[in-house]
PDB file of N, CA and C in Angstrom:
ATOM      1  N   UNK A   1     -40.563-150.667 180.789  1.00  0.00           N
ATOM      2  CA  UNK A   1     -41.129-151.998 180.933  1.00  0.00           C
ATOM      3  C   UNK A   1     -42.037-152.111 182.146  1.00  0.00           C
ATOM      4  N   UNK A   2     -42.232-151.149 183.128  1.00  0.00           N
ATOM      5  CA  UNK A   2     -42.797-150.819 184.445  1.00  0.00           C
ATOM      6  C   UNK A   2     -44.757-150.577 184.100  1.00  0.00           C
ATOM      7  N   UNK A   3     -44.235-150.423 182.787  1.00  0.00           N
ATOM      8  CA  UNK A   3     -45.876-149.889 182.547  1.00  0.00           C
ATOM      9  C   UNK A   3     -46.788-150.974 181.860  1.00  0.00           C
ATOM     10  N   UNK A   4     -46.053-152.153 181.031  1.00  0.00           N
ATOM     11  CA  UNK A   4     -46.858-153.479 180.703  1.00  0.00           C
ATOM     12  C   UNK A   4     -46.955-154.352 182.314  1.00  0.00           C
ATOM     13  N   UNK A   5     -46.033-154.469 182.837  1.00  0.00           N
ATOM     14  CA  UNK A   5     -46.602-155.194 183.903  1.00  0.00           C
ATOM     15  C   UNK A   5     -47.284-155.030 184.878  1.00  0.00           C
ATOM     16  N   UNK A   6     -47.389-153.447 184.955  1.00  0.00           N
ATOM     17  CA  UNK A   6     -48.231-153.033 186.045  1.00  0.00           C
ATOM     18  C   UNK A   6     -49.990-153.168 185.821  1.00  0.00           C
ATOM     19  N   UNK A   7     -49.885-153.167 184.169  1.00  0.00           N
ATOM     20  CA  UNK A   7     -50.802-153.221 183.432  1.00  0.00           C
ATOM     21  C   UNK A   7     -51.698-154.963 183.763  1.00  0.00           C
ATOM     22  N   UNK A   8     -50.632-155.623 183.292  1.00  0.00           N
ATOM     23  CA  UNK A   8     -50.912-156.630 183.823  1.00  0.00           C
ATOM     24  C   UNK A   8     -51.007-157.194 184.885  1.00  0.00           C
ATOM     25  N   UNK A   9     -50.842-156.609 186.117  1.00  0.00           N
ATOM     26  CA  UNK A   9     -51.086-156.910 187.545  1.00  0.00           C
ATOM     27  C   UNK A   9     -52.349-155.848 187.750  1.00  0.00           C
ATOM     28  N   UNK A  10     -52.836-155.024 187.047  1.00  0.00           N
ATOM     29  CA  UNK A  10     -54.285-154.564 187.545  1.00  0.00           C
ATOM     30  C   UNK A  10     -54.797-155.139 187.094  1.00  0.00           C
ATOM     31  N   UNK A  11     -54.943-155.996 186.103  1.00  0.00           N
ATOM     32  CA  UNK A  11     -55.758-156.968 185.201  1.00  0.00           C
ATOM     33  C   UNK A  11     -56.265-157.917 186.075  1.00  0.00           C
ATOM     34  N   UNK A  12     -55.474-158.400 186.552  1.00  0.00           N
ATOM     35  CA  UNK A  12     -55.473-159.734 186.633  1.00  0.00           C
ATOM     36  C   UNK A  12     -56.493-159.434 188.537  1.00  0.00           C
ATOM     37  N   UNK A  13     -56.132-158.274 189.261  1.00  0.00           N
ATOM     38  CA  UNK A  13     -56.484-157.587 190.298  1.00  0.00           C
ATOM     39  C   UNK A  13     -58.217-157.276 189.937  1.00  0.00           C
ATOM     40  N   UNK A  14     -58.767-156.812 189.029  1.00  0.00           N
ATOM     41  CA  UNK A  14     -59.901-156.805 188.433  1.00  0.00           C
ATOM     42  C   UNK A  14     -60.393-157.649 188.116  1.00  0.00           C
ATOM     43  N   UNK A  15     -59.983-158.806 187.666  1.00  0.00           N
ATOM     44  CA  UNK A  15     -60.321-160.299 187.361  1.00  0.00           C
ATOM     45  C   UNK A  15     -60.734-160.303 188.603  1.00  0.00           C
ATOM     46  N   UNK A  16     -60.164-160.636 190.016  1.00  0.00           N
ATOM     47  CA  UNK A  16     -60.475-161.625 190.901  1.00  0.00           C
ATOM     48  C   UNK A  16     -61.542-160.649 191.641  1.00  0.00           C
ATOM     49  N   UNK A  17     -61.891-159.540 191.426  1.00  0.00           N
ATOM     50  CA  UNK A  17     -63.401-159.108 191.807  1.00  0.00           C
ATOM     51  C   UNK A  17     -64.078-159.424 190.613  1.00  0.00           C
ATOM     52  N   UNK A  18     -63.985-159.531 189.662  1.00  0.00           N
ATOM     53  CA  UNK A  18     -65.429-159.787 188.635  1.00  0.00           C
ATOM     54  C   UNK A  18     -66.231-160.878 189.130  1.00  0.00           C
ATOM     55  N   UNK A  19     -67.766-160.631 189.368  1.00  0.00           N
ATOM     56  CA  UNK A  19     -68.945-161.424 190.177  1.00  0.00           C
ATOM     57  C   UNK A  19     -69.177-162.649 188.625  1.00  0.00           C
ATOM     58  N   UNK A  20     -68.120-163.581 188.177  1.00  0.00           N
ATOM     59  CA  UNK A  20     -68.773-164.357 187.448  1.00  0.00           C
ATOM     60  C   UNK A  20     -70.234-165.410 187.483  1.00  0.00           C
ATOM     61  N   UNK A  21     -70.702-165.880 186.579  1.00  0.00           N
ATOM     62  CA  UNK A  21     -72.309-166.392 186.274  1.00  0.00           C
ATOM     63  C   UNK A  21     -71.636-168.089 186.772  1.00  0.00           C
ATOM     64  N   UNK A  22     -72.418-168.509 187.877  1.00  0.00           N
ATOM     65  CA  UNK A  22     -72.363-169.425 187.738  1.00  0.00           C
ATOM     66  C   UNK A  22     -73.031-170.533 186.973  1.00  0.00           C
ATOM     67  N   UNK A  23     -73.148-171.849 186.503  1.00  0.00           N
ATOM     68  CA  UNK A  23     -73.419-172.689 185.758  1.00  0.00           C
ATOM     69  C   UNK A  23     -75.061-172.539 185.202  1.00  0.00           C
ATOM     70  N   UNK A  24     -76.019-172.417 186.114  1.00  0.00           N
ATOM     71  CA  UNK A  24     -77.146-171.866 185.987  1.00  0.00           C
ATOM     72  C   UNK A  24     -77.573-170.767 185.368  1.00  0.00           C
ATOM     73  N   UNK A  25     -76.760-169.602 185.487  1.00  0.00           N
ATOM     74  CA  UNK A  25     -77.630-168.049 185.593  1.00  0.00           C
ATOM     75  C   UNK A  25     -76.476-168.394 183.507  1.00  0.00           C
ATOM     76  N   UNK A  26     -75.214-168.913 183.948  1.00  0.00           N
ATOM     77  CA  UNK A  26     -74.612-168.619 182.639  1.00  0.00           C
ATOM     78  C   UNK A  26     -75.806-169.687 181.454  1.00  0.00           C
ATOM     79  N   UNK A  27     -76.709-170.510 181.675  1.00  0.00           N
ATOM     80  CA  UNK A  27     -77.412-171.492 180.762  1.00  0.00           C
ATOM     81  C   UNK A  27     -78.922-170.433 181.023  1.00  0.00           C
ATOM     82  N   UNK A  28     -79.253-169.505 181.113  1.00  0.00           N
ATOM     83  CA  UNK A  28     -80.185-169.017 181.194  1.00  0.00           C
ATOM     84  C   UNK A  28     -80.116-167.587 180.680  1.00  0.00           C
ATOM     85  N   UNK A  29     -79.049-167.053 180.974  1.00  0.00           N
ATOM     86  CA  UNK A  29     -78.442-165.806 179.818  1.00  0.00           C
ATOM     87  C   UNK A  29     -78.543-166.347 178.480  1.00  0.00           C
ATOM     88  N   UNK A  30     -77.602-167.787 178.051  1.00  0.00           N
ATOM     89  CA  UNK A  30     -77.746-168.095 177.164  1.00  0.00           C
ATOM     90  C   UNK A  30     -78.938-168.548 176.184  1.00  0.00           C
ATOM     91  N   UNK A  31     -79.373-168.834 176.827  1.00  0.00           N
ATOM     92  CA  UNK A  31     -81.723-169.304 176.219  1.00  0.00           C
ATOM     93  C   UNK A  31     -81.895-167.902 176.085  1.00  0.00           C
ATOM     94  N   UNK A  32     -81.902-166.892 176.632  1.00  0.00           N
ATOM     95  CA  UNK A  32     -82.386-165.563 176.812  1.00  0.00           C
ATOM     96  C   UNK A  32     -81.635-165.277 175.481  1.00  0.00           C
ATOM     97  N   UNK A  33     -80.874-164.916 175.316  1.00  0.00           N
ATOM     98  CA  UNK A  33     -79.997-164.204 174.073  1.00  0.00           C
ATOM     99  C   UNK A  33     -80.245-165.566 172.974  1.00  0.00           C
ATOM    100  N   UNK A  34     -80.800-166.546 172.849  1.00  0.00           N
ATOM    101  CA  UNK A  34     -80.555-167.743 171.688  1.00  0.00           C
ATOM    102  C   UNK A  34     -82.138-167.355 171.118  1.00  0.00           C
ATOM    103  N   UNK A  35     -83.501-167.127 172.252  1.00  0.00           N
ATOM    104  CA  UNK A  35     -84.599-166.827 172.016  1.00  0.00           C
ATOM    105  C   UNK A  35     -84.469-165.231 171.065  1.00  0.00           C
ATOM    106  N   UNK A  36     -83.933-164.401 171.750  1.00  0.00           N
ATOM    107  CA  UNK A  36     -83.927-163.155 171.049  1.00  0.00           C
ATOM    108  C   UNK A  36     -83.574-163.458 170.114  1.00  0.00           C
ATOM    109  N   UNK A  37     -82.507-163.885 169.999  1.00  0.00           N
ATOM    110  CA  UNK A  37     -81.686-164.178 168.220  1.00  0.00           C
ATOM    111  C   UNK A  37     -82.675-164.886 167.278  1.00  0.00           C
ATOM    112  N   UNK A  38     -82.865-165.718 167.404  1.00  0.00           N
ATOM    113  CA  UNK A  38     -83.991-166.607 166.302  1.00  0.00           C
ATOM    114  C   UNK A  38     -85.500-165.419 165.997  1.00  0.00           C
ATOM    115  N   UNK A  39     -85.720-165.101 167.497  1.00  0.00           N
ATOM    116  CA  UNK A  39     -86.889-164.121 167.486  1.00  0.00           C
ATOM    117  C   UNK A  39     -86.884-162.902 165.650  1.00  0.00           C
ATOM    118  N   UNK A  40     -85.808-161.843 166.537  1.00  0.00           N
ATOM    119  CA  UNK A  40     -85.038-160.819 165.492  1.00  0.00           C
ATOM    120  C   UNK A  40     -85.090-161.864 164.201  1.00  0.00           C
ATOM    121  N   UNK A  41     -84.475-162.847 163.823  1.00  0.00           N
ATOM    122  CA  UNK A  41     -83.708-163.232 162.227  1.00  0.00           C
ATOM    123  C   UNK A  41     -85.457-163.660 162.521  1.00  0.00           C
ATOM    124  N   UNK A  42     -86.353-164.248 162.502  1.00  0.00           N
ATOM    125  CA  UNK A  42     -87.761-164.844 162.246  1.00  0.00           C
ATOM    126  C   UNK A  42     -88.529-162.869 161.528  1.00  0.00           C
ATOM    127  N   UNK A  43     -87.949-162.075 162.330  1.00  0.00           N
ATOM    128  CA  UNK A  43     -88.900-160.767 162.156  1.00  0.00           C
ATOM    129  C   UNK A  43     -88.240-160.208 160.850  1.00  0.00           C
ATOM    130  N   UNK A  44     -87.242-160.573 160.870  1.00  0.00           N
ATOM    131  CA  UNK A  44     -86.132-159.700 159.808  1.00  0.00           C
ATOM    132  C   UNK A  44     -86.273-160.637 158.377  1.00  0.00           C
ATOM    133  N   UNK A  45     -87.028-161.691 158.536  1.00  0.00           N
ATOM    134  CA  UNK A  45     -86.937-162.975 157.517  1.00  0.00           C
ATOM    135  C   UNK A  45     -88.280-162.560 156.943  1.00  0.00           C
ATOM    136  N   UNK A  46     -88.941-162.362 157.791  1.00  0.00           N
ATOM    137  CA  UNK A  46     -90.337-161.954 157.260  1.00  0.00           C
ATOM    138  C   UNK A  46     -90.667-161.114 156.230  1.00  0.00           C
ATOM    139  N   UNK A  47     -89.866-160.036 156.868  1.00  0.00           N
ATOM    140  CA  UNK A  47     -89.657-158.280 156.314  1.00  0.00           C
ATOM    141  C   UNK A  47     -89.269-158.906 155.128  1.00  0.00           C
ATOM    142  N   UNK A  48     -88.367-159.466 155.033  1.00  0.00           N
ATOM    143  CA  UNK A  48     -87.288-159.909 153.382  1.00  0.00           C
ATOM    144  C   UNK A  48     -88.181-160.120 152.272  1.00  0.00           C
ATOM    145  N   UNK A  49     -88.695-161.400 153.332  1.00  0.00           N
ATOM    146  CA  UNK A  49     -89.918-162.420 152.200  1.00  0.00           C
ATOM    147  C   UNK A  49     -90.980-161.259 151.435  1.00  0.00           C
ATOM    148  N   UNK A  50     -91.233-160.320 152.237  1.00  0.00           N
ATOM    149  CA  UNK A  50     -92.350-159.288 151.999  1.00  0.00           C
ATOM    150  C   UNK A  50     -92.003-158.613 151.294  1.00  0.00           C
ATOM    151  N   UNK A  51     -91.025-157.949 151.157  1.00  0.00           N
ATOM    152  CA  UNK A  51     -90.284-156.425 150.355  1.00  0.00           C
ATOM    153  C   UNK A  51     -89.602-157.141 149.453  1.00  0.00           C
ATOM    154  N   UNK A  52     -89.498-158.472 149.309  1.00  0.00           N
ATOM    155  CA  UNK A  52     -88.897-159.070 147.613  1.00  0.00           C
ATOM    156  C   UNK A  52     -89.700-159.387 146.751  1.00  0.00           C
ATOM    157  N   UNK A  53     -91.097-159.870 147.250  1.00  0.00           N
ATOM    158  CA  UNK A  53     -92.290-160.301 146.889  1.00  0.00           C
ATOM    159  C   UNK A  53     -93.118-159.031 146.438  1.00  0.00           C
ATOM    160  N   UNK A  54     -93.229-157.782 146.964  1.00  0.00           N
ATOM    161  CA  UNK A  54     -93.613-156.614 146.545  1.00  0.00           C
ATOM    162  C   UNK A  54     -92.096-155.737 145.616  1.00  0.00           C
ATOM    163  N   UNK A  55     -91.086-156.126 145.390  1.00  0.00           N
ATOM    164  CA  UNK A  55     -90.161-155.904 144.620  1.00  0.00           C
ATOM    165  C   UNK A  55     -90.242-156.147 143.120  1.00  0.00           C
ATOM    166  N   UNK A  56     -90.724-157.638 143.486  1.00  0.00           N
ATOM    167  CA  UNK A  56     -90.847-158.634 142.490  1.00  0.00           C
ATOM    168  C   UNK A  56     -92.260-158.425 141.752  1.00  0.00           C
ATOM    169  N   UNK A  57     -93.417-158.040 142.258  1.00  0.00           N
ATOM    170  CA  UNK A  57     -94.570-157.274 141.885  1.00  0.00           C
ATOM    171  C   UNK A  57     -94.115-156.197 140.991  1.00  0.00           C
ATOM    172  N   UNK A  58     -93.468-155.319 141.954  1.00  0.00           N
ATOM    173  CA  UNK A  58     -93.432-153.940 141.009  1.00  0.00           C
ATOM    174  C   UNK A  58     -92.588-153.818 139.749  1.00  0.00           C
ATOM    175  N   UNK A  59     -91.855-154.838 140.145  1.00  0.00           N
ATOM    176  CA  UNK A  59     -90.553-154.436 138.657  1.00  0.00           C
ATOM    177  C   UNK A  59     -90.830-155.871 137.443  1.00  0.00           C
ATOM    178  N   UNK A  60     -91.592-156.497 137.794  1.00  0.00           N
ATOM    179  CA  UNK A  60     -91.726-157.614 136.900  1.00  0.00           C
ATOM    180  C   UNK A  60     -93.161-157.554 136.356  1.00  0.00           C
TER     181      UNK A  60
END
């Protein structure tokens, strides 16, 4: 039983050094990763529209 709690006392020892985001930097990661995301699914939406439309050409 020496080895879950020890487990859990380095945890928690690593927690209180982790450099968390404060309120700012965490709302600006988030725009950053919300822009990429829409970005990617807008490029990947495109591709779709294109290769179903030339799908739809060739087999119909």
């Amino acid at each position: 039983m020496a080895g879950p709690r020890k487990f859990a006392r380095d945890v928690r020892g690593e927690l209180r050094r982790v450099s968390w985001p404060n309120r700012e930097q965490l709302r600006q990661s988030t725009a950053v990763v919300l822009i990429i995301v829409l970005t990617l699914a807008a490029y990947v939406a495109v591709w779709d529209f294109l290769f179903g439309r030339l799908a739809r050409l060739i087999f119909t």
